[in-house]
PDB file of N, CA and C in Angstrom:
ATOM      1  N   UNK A   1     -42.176   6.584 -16.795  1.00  0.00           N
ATOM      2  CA  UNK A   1     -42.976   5.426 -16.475  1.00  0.00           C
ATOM      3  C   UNK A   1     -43.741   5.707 -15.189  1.00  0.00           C
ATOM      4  N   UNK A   2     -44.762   4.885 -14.871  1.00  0.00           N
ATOM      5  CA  UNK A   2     -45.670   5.174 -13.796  1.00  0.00           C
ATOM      6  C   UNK A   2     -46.178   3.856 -13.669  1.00  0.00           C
ATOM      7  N   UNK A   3     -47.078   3.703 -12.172  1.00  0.00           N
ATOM      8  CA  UNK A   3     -47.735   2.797 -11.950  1.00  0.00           C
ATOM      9  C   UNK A   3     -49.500   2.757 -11.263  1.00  0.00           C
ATOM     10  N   UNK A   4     -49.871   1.635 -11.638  1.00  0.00           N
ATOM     11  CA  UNK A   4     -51.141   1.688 -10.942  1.00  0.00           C
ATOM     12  C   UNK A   4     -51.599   0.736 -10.938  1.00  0.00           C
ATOM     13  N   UNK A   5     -52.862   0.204  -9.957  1.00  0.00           N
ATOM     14  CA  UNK A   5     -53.440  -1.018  -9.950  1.00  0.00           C
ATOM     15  C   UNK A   5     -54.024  -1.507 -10.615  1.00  0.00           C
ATOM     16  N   UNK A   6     -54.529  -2.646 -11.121  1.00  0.00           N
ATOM     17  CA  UNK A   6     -55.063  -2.841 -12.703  1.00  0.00           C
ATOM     18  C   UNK A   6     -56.570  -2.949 -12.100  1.00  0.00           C
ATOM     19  N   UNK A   7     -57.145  -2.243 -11.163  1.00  0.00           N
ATOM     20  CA  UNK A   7     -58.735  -1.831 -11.167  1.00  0.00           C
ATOM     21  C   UNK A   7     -58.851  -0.044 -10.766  1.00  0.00           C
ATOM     22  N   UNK A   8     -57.625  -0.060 -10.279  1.00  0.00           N
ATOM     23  CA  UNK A   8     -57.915   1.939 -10.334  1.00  0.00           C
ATOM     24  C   UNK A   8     -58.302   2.251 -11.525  1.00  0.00           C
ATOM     25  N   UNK A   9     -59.330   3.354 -11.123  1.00  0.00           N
ATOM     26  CA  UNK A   9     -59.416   4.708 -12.364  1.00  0.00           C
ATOM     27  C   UNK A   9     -59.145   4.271 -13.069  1.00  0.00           C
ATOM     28  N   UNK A  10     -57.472   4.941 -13.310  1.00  0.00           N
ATOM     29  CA  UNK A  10     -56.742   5.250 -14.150  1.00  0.00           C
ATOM     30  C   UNK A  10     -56.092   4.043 -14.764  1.00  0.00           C
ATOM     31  N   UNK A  11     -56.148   3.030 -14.503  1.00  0.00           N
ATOM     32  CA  UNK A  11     -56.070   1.801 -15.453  1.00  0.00           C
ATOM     33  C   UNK A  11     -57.185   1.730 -16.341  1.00  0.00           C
ATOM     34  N   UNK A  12     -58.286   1.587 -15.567  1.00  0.00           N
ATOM     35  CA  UNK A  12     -59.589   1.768 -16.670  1.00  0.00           C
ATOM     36  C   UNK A  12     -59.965   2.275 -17.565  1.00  0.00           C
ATOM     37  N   UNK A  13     -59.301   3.905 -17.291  1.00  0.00           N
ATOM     38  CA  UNK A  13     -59.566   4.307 -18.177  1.00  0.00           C
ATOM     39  C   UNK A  13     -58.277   4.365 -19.546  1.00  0.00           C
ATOM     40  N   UNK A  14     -57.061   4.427 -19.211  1.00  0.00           N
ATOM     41  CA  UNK A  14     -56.034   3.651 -20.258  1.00  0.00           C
ATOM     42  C   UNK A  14     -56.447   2.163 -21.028  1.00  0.00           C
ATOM     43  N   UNK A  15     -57.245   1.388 -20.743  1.00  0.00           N
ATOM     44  CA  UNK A  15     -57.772   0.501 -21.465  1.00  0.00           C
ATOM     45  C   UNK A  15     -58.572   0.649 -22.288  1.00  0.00           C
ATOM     46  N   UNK A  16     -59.218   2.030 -21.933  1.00  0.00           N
ATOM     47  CA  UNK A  16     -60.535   2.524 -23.038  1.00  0.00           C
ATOM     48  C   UNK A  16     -59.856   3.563 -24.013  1.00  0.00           C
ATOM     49  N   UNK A  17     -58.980   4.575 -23.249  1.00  0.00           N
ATOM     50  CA  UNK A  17     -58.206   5.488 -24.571  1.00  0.00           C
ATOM     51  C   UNK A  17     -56.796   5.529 -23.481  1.00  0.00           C
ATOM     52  N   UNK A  18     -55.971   4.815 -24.627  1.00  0.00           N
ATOM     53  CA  UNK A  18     -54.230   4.944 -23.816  1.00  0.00           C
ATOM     54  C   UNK A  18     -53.403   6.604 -23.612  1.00  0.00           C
ATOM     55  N   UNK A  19     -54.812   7.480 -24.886  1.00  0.00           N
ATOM     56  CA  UNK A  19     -53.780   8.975 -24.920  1.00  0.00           C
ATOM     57  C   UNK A  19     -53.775   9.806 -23.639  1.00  0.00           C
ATOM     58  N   UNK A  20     -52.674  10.051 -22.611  1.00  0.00           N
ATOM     59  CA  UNK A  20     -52.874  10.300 -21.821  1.00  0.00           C
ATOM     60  C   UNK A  20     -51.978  11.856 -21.740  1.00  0.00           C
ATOM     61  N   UNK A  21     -52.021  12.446 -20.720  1.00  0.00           N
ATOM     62  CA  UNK A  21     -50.864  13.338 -20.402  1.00  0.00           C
ATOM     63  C   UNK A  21     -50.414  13.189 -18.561  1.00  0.00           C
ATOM     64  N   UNK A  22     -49.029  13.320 -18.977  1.00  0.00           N
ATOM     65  CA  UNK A  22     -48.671  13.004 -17.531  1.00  0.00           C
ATOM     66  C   UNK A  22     -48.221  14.219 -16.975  1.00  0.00           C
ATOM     67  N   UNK A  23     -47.911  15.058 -15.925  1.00  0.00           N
ATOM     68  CA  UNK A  23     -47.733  16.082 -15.382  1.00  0.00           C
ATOM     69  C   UNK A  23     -46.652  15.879 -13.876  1.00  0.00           C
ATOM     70  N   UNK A  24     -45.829  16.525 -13.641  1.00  0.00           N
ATOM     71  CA  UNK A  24     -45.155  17.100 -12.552  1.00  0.00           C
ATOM     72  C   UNK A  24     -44.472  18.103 -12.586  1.00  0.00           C
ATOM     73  N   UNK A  25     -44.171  18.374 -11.432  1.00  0.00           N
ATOM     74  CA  UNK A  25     -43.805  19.980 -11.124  1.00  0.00           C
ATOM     75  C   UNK A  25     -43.775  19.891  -9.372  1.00  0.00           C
ATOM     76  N   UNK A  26     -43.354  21.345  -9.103  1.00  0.00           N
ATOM     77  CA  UNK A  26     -42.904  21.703  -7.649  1.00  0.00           C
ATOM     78  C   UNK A  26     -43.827  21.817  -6.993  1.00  0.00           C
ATOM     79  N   UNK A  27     -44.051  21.965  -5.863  1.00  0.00           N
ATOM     80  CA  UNK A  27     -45.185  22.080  -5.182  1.00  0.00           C
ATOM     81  C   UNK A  27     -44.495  23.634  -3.901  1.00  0.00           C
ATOM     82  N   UNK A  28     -43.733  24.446  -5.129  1.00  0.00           N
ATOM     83  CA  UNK A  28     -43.583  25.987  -4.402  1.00  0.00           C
ATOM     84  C   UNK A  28     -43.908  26.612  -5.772  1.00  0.00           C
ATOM     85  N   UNK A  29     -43.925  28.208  -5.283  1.00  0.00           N
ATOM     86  CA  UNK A  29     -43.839  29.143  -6.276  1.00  0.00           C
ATOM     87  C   UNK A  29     -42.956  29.615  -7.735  1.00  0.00           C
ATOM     88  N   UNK A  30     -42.369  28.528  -7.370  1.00  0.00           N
ATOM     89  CA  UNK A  30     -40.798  28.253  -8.361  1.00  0.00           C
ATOM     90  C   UNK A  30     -40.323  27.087  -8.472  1.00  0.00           C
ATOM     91  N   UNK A  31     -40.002  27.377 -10.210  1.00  0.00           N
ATOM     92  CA  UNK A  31     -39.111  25.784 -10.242  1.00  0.00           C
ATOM     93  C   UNK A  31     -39.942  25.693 -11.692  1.00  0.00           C
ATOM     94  N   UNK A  32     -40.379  24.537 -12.147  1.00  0.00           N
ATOM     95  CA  UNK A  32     -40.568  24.043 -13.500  1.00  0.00           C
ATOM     96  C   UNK A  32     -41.559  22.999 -13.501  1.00  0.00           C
ATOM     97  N   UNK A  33     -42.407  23.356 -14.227  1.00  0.00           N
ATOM     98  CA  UNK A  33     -43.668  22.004 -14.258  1.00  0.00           C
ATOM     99  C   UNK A  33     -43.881  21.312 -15.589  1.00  0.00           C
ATOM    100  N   UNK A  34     -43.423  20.260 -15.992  1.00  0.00           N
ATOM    101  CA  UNK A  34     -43.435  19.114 -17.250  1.00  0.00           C
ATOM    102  C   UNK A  34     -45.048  19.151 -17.117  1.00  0.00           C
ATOM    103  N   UNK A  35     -45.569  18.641 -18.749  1.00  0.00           N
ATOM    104  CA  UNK A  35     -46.503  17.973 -19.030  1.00  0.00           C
ATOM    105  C   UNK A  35     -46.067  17.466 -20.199  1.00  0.00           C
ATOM    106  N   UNK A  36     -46.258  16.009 -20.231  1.00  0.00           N
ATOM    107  CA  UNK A  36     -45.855  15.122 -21.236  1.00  0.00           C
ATOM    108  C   UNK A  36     -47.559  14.486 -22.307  1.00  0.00           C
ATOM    109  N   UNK A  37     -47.571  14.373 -23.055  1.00  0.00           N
ATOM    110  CA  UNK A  37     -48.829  14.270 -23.858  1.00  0.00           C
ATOM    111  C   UNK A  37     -48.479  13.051 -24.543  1.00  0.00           C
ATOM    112  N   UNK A  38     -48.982  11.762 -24.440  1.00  0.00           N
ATOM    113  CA  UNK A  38     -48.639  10.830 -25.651  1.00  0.00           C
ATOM    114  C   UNK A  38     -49.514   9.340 -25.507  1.00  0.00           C
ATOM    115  N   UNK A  39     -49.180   8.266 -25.639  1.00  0.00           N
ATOM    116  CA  UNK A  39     -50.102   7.137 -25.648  1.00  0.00           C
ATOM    117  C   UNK A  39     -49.441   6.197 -24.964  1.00  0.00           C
ATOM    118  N   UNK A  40     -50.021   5.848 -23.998  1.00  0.00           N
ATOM    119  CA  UNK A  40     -49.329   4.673 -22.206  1.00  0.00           C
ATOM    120  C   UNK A  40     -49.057   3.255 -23.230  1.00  0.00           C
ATOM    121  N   UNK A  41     -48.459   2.481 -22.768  1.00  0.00           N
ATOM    122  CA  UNK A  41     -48.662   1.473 -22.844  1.00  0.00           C
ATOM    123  C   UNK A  41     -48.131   0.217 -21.968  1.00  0.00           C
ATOM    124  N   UNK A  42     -48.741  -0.766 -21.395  1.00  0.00           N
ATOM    125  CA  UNK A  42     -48.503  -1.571 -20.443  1.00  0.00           C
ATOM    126  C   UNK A  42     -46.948  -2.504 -20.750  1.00  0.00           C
ATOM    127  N   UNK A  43     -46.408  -2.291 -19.925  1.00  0.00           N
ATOM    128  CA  UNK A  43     -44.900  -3.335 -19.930  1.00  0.00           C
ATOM    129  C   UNK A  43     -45.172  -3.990 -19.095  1.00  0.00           C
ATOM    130  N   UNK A  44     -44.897  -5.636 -19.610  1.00  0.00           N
ATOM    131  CA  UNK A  44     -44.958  -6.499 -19.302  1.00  0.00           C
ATOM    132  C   UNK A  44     -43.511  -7.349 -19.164  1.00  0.00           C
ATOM    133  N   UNK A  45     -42.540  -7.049 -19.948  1.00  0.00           N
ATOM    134  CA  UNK A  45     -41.440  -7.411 -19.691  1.00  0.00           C
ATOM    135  C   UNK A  45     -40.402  -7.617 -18.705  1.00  0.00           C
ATOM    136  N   UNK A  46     -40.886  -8.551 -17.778  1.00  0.00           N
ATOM    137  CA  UNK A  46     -39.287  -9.275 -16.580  1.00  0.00           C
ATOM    138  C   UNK A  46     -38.132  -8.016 -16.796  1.00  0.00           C
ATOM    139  N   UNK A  47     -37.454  -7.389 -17.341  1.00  0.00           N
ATOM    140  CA  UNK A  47     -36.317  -7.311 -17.705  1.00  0.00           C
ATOM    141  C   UNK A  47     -36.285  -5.958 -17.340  1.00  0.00           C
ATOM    142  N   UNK A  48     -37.785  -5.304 -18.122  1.00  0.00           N
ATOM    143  CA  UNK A  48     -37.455  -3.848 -18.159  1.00  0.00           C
ATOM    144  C   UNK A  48     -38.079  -3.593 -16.699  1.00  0.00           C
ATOM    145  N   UNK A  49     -38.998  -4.113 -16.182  1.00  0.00           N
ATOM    146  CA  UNK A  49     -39.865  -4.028 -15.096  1.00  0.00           C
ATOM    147  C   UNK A  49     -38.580  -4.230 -13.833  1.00  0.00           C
ATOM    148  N   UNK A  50     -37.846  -5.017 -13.852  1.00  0.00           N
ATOM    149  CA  UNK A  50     -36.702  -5.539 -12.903  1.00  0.00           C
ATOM    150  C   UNK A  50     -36.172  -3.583 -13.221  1.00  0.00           C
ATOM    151  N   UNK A  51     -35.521  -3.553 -13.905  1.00  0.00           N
ATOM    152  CA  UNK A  51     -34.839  -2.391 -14.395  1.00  0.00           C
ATOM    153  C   UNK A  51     -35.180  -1.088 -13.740  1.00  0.00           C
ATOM    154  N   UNK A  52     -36.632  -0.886 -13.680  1.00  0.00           N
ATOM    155  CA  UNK A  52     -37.181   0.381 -13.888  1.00  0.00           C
ATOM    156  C   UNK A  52     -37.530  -0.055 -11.964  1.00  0.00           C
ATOM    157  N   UNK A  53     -38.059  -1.128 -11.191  1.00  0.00           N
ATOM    158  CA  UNK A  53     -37.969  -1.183 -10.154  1.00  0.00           C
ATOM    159  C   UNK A  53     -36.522  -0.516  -9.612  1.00  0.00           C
ATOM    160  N   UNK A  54     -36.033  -1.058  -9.559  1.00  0.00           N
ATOM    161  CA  UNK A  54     -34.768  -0.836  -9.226  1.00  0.00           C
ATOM    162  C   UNK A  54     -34.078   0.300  -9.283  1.00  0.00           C
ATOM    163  N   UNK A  55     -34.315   1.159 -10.602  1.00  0.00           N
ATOM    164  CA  UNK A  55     -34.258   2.701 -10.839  1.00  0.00           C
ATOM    165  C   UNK A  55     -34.850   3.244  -9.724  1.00  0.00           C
ATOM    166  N   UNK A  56     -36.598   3.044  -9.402  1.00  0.00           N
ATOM    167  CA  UNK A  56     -36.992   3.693  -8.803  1.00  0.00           C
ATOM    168  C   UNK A  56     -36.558   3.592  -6.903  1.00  0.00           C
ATOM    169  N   UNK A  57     -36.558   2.554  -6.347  1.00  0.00           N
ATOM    170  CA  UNK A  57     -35.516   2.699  -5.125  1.00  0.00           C
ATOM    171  C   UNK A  57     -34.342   2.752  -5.023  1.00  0.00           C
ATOM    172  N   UNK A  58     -33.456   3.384  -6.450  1.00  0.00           N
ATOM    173  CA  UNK A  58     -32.680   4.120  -6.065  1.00  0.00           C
ATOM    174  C   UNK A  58     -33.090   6.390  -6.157  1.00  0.00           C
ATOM    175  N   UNK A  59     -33.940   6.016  -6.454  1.00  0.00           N
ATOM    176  CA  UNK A  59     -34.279   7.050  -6.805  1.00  0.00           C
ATOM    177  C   UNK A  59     -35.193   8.094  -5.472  1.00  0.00           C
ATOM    178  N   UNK A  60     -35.774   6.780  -5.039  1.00  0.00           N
ATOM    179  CA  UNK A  60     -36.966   6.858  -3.471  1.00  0.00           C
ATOM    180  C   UNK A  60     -36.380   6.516  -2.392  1.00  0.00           C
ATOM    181  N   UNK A  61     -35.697   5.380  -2.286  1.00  0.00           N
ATOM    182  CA  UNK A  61     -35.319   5.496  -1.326  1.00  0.00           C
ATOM    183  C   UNK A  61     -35.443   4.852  -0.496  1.00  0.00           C
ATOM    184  N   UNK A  62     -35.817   5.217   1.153  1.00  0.00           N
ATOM    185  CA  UNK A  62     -36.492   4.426   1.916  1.00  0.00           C
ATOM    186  C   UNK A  62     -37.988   4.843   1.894  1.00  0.00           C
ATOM    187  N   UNK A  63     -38.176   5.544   1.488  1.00  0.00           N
ATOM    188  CA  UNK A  63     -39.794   5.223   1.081  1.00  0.00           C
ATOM    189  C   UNK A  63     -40.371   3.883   0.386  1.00  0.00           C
ATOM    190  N   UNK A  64     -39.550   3.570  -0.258  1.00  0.00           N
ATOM    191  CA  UNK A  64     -39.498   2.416  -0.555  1.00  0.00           C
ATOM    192  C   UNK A  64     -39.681   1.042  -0.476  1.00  0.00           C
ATOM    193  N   UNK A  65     -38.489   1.510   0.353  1.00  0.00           N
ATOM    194  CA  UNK A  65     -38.081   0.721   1.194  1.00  0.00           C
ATOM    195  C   UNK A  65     -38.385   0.052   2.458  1.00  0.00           C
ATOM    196  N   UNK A  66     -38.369   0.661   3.589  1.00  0.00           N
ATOM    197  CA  UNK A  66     -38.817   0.881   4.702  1.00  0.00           C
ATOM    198  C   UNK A  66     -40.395   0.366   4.643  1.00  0.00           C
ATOM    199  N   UNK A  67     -40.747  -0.465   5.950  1.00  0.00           N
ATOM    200  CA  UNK A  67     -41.980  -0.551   6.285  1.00  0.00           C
ATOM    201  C   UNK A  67     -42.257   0.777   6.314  1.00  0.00           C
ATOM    202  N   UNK A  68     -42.195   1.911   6.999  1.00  0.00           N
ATOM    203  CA  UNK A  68     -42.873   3.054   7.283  1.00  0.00           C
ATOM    204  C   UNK A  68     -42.571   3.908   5.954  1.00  0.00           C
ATOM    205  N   UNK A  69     -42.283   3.401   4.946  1.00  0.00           N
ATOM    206  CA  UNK A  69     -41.910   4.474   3.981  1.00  0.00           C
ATOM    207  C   UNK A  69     -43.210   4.455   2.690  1.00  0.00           C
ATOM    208  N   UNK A  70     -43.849   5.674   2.141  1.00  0.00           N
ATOM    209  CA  UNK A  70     -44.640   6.263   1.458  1.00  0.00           C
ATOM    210  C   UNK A  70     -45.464   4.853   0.430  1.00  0.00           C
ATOM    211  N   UNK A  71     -44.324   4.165  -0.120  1.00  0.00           N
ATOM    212  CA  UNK A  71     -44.390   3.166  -1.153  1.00  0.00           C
ATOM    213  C   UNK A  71     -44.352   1.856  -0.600  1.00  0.00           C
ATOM    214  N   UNK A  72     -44.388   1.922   0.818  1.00  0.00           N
ATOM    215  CA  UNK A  72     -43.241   0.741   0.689  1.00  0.00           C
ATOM    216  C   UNK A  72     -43.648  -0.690   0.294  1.00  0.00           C
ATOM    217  N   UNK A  73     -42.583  -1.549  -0.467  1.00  0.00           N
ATOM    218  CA  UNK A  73     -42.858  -2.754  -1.285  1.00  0.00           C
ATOM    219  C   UNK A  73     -43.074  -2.446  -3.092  1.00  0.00           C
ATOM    220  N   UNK A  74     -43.286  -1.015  -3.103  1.00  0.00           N
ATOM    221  CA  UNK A  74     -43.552  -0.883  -4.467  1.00  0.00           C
ATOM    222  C   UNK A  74     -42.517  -1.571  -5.794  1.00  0.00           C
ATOM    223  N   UNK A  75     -41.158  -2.023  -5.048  1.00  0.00           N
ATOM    224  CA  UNK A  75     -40.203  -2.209  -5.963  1.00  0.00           C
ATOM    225  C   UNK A  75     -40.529  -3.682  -5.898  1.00  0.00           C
ATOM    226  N   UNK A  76     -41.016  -4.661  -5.412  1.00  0.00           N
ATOM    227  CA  UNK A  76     -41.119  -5.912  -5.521  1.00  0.00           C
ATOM    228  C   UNK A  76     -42.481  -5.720  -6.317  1.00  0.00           C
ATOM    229  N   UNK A  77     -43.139  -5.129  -6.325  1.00  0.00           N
ATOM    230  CA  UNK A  77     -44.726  -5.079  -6.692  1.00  0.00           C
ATOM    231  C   UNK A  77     -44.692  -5.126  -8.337  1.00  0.00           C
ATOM    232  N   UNK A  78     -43.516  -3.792  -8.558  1.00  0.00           N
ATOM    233  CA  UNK A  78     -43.158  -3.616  -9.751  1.00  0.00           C
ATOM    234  C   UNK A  78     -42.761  -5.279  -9.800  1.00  0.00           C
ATOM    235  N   UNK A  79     -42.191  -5.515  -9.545  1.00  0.00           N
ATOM    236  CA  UNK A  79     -41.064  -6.888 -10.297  1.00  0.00           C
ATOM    237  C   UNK A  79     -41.653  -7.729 -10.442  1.00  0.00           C
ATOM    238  N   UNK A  80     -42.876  -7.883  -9.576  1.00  0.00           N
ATOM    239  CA  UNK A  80     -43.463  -9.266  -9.607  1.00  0.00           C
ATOM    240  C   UNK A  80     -45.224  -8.992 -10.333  1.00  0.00           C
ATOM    241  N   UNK A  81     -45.566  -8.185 -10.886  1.00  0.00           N
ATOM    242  CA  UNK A  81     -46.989  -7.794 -11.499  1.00  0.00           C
ATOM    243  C   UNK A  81     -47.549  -7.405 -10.880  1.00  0.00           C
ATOM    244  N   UNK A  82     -47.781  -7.153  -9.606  1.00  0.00           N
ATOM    245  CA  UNK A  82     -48.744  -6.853  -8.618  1.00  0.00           C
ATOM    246  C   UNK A  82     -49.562  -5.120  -8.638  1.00  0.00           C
ATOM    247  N   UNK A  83     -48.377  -4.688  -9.559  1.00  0.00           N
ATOM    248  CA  UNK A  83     -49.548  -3.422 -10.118  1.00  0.00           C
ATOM    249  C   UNK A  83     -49.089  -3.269 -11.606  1.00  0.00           C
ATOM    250  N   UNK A  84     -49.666  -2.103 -12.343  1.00  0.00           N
ATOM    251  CA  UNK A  84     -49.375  -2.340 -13.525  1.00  0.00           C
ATOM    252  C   UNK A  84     -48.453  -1.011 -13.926  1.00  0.00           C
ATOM    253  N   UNK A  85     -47.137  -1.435 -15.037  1.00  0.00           N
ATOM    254  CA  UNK A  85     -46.554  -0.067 -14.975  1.00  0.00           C
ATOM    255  C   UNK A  85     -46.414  -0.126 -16.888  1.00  0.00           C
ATOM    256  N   UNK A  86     -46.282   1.323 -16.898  1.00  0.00           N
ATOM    257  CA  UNK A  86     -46.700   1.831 -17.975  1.00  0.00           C
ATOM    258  C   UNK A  86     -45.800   2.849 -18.490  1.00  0.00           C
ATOM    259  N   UNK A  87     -45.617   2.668 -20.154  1.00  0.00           N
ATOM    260  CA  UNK A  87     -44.391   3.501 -20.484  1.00  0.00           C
ATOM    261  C   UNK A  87     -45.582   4.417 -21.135  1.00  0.00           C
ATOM    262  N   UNK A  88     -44.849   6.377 -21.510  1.00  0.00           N
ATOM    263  CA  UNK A  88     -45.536   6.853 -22.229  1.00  0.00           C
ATOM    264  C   UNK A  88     -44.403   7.076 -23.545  1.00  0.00           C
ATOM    265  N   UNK A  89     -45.309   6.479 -24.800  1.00  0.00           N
ATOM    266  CA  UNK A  89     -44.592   7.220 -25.897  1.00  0.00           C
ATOM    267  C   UNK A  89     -44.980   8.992 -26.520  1.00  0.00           C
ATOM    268  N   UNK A  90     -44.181   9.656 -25.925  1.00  0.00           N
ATOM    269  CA  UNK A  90     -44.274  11.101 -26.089  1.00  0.00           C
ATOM    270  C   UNK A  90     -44.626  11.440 -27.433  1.00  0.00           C
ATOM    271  N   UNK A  91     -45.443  12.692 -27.483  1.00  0.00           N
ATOM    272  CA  UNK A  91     -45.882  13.610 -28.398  1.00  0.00           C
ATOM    273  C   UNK A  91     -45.808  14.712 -28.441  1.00  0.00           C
ATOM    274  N   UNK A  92     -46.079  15.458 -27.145  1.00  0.00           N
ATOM    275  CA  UNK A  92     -45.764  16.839 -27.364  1.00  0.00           C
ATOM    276  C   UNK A  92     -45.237  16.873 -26.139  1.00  0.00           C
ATOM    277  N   UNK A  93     -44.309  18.030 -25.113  1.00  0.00           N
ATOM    278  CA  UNK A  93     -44.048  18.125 -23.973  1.00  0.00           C
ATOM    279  C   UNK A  93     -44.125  19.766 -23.925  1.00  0.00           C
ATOM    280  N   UNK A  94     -44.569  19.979 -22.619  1.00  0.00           N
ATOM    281  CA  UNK A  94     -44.544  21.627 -22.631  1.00  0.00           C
ATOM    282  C   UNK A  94     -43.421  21.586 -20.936  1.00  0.00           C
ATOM    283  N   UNK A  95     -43.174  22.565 -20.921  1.00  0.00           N
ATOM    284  CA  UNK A  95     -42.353  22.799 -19.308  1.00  0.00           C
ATOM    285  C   UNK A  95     -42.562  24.282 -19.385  1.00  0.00           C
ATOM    286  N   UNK A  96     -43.118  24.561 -18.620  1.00  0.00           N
ATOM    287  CA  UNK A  96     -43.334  25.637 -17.596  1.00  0.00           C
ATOM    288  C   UNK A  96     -42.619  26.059 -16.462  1.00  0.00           C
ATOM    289  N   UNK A  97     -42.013  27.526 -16.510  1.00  0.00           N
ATOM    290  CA  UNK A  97     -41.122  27.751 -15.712  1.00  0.00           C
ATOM    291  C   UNK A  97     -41.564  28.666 -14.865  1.00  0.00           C
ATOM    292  N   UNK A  98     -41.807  28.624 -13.363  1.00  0.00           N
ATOM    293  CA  UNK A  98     -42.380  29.682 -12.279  1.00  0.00           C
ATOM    294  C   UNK A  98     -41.366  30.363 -11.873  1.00  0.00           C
ATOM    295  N   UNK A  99     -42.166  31.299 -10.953  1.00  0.00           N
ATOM    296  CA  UNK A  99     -40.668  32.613 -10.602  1.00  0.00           C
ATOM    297  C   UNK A  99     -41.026  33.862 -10.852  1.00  0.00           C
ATOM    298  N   UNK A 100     -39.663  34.104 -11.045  1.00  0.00           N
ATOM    299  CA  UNK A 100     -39.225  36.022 -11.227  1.00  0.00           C
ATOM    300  C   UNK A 100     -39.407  36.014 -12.922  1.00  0.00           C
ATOM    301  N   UNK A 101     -39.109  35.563 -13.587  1.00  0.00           N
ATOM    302  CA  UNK A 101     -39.460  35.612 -15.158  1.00  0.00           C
ATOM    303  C   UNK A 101     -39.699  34.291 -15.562  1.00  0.00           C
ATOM    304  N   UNK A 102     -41.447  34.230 -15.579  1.00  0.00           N
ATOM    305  CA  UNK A 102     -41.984  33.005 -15.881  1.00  0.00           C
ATOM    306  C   UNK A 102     -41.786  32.641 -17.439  1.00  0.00           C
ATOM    307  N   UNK A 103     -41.815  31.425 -18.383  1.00  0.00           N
ATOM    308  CA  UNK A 103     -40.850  31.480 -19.402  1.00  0.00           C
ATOM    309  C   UNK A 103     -41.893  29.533 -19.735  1.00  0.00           C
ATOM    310  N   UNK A 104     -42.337  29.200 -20.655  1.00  0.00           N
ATOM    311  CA  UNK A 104     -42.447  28.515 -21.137  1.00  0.00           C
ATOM    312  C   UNK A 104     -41.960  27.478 -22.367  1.00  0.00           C
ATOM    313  N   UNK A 105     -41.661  26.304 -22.719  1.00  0.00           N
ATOM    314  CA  UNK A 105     -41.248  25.760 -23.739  1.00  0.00           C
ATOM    315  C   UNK A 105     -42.136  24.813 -24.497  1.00  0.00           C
ATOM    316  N   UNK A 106     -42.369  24.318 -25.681  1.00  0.00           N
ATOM    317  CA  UNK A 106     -42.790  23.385 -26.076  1.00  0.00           C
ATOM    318  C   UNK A 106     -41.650  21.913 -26.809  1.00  0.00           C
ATOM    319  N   UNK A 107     -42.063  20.739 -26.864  1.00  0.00           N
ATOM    320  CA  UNK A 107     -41.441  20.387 -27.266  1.00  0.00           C
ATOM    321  C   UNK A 107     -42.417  19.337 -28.492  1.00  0.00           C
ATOM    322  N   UNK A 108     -41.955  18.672 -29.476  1.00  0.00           N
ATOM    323  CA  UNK A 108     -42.631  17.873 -30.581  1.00  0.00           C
ATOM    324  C   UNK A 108     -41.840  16.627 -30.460  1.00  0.00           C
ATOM    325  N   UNK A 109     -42.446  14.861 -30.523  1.00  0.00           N
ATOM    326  CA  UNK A 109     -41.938  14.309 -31.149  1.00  0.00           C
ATOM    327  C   UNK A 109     -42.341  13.556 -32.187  1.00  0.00           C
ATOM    328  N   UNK A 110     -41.763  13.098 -33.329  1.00  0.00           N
ATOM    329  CA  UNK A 110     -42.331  12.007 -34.385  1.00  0.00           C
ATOM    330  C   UNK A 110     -42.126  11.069 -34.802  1.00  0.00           C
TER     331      UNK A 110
END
C-alpha cells in the first residue's frame, strides 16, 4: 500500500490509468530491488485504513511520529482521509538481486 495527495501527480494520473508499477530497493550496491506491476486502487475503508496506519508507525516509527520526524502526522492523515492510500492488486513481480552474484526472479499472479 502507498499514499498520496488526491492533487499530486500521481493521483492524477491513477485516475486516468490505475496500471501502475511500484518499485523499492536499497539505496547500496547490494541487497534486492522489488518491482511490483498491477492495478492501484483507492481504499476507502475506516477499518483497513485504521489498520494499515497503524502498521505503518509501527513500522516508521518516530518519523512518524515525532514533530521532527520525515512523515510526521502521516498516521492520523491515513485515518482520517487527508491523503489518499491505495492498495496494488499484483500481476507480475520481478526482484532483483545486487552484489557478488547478481541473480534475478520473476513472479506471476492470476
Amino acid at each position: 500500500m502507498f499514499t498520496t495527495g488526491e492533487n499530486e501527480q500521481k493521483a492524477v494520473n491513477l485516475r486516468a490509468n490505475p496500471h501502475c508499477a511500484l518499485t523499492t530497493g536499497t539505496d547500496t550496491l547490494t541487497g534486492v530491488d522489488h518491482v511490483i506491476e498491477g492495478t492501484a486502487s483507492l481504499v476507502t475503508d475506516p477499518d483497513t485504513r485504521q489498520r494499515v496506519a497503524t502498521a505503518f508507525e509501527e513500522a516508521y516509527g518516530w518519523q512518524l511520529a515525532r514533530e521532527d520526524g520525515t512523515w510526521h502526522g502521516m498516521g492520523d492523515a491515513i485515518r482520517d482521509g487527508t491523503v489518499q492510500l491505495y492498495r496494488i492488486q499484483p500481476v507480475k513481480g520481478f526482484a532483483f538481486s545486487v552484489g557478488v552474484e547478481p541473480a534475478q526472479t520473476r513472479y506471476e499472479w492470476s
